[in-house]
N, C-alpha and C. Protein backbone atom coordinates (compact mmCIF):
# COMPACT_ATOMS: atom_id res chain seq x y z
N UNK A 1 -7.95 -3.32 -19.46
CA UNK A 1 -6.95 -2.70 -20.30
C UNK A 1 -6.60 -3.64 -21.44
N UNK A 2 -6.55 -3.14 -22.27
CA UNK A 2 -6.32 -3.58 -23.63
C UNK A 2 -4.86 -4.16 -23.90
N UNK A 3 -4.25 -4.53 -24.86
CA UNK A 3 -2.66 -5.10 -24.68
C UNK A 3 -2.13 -4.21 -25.79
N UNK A 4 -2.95 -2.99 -26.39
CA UNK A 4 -2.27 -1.78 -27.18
C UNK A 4 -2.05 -0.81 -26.00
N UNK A 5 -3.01 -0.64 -25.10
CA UNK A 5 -2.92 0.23 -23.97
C UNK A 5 -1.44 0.19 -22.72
N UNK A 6 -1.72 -1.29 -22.44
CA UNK A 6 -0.77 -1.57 -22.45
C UNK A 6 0.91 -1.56 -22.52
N UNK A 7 1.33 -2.15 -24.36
CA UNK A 7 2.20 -1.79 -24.50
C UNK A 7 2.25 0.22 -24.40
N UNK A 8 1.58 0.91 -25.14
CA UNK A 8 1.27 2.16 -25.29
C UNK A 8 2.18 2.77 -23.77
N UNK A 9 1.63 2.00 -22.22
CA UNK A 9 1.93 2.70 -21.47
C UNK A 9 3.34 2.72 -21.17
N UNK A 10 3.71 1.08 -21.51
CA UNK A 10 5.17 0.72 -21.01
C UNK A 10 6.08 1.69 -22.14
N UNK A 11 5.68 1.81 -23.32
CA UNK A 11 6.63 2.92 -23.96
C UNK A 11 7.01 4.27 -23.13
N UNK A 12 5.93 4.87 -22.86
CA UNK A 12 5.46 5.72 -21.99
C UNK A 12 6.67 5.95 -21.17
N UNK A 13 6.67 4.91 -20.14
CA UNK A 13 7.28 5.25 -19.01
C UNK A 13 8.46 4.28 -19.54
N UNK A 14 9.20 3.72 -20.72
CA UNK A 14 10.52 3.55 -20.88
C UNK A 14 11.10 4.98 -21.51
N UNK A 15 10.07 5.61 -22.01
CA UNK A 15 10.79 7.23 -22.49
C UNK A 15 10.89 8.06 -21.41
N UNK A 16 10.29 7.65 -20.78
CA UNK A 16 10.47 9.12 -19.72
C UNK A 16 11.85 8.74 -18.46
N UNK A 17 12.19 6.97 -18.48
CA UNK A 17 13.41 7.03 -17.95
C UNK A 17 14.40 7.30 -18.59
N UNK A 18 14.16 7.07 -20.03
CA UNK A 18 15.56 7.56 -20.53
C UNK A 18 15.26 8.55 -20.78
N UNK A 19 14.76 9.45 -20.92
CA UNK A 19 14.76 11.31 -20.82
C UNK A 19 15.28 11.35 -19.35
N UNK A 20 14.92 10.98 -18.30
CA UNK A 20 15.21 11.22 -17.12
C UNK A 20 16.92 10.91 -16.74
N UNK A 21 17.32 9.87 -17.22
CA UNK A 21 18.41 9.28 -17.56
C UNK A 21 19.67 10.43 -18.40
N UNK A 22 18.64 10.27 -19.88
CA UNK A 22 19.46 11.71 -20.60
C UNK A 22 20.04 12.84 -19.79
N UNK A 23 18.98 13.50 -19.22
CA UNK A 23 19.16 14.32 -18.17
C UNK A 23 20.11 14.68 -17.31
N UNK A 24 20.31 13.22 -16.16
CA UNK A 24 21.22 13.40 -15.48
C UNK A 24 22.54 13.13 -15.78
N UNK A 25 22.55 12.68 -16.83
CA UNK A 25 24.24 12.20 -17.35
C UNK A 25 24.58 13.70 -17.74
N UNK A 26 23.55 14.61 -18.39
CA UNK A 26 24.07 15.79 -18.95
C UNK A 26 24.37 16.92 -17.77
N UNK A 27 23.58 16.79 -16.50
CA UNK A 27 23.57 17.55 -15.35
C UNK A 27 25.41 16.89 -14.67
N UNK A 28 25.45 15.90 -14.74
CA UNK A 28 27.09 14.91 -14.03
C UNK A 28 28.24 15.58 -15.58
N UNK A 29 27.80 15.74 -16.67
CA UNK A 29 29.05 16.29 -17.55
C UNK A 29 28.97 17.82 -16.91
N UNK A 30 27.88 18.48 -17.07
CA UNK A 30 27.77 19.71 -16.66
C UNK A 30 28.92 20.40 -15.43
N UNK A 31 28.28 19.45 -13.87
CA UNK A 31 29.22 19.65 -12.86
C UNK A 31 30.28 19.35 -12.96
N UNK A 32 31.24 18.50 -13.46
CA UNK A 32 32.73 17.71 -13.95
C UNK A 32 33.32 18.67 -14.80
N UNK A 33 32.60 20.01 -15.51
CA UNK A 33 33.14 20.51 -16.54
C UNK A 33 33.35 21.93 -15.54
N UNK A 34 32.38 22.42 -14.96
CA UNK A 34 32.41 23.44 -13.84
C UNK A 34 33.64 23.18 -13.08
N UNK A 35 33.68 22.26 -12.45
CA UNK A 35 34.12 21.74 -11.03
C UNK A 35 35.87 21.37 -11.36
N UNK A 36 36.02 20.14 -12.25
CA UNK A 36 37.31 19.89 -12.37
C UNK A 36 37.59 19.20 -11.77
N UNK A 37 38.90 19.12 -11.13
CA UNK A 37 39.65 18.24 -10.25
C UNK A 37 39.54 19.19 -8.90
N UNK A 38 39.51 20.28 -8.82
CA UNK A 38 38.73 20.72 -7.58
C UNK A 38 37.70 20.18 -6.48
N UNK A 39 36.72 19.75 -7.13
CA UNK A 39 35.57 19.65 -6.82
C UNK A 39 36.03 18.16 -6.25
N UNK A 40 36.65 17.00 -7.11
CA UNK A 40 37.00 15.71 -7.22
C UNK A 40 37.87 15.29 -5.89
N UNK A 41 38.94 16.84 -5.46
CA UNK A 41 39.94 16.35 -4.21
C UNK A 41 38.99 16.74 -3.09
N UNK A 42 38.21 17.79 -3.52
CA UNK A 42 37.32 17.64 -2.26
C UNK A 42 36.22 17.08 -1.88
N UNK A 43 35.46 16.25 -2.42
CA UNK A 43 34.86 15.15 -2.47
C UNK A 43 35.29 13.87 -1.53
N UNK A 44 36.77 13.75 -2.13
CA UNK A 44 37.40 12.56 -1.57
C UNK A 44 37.79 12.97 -0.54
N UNK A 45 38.11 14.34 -0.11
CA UNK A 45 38.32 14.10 1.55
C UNK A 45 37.28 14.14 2.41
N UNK A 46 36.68 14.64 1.91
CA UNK A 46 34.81 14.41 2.74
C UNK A 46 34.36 12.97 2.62
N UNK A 47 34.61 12.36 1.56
CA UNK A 47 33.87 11.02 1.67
C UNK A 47 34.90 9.92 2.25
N UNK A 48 35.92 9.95 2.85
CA UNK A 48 37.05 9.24 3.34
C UNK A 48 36.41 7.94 4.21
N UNK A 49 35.48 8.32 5.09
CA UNK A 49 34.63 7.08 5.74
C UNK A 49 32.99 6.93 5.21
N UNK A 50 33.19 5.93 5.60
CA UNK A 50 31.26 5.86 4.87
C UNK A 50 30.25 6.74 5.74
N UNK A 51 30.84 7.13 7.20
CA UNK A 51 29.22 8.00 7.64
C UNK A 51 29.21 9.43 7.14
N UNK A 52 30.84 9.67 6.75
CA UNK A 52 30.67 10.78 6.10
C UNK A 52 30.55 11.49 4.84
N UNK A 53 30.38 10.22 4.07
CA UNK A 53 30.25 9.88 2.66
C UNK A 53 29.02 10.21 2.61
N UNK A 54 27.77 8.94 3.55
CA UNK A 54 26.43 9.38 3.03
C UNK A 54 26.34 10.73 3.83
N UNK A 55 26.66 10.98 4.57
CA UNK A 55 26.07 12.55 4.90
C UNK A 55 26.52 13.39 4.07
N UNK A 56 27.69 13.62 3.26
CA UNK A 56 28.20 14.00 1.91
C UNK A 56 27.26 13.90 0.67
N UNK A 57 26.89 13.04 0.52
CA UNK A 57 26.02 12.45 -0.36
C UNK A 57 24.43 13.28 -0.11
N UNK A 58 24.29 12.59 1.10
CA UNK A 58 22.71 13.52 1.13
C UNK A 58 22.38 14.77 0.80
N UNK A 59 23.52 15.69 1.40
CA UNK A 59 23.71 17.33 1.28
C UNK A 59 23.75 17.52 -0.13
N UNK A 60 24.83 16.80 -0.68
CA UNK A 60 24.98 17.34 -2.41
C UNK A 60 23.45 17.15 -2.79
N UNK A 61 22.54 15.73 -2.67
CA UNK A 61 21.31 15.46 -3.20
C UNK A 61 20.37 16.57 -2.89
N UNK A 62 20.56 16.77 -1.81
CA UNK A 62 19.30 17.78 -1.46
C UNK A 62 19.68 19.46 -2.30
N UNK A 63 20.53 19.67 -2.12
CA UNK A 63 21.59 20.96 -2.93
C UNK A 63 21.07 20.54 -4.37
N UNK A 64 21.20 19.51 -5.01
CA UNK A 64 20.90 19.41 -6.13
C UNK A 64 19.59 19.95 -6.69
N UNK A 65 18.96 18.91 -5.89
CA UNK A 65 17.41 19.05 -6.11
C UNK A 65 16.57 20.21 -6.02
């Protein structure tokens, strides 16, 4: 590999994290604008301890995805 190829690729894949990046900041304004302070008190009573935080966590991820 060449050192145009190279740089060429690392551009590559620094654009596609910040597209990926772009993305999710606009998907997190998206839900916050839906949701409100609704969404925010119930969050926090689900995530009150950590095992029920990540199991909180996982569900929203997978829901997301």
């Amino acid at each position: 590999m060449s050192a145009t190829e190279i740089i060429l690729l690392l551009l590559k894949v620094i654009g596609v994290v910040v597209i990926f990046i772009y993305g999710m900041t606009l998907l997190i304004e998206g839900l916050q604008k839906m949701s409100g302070n609704r969404m925010r008190n119930i969050l926090g009573r689900m995530t009150k301890n950590p095992v029920s935080g990540i199991l909180t966590g996982a569900a929203v991820t997978e829901a997301i995805q």
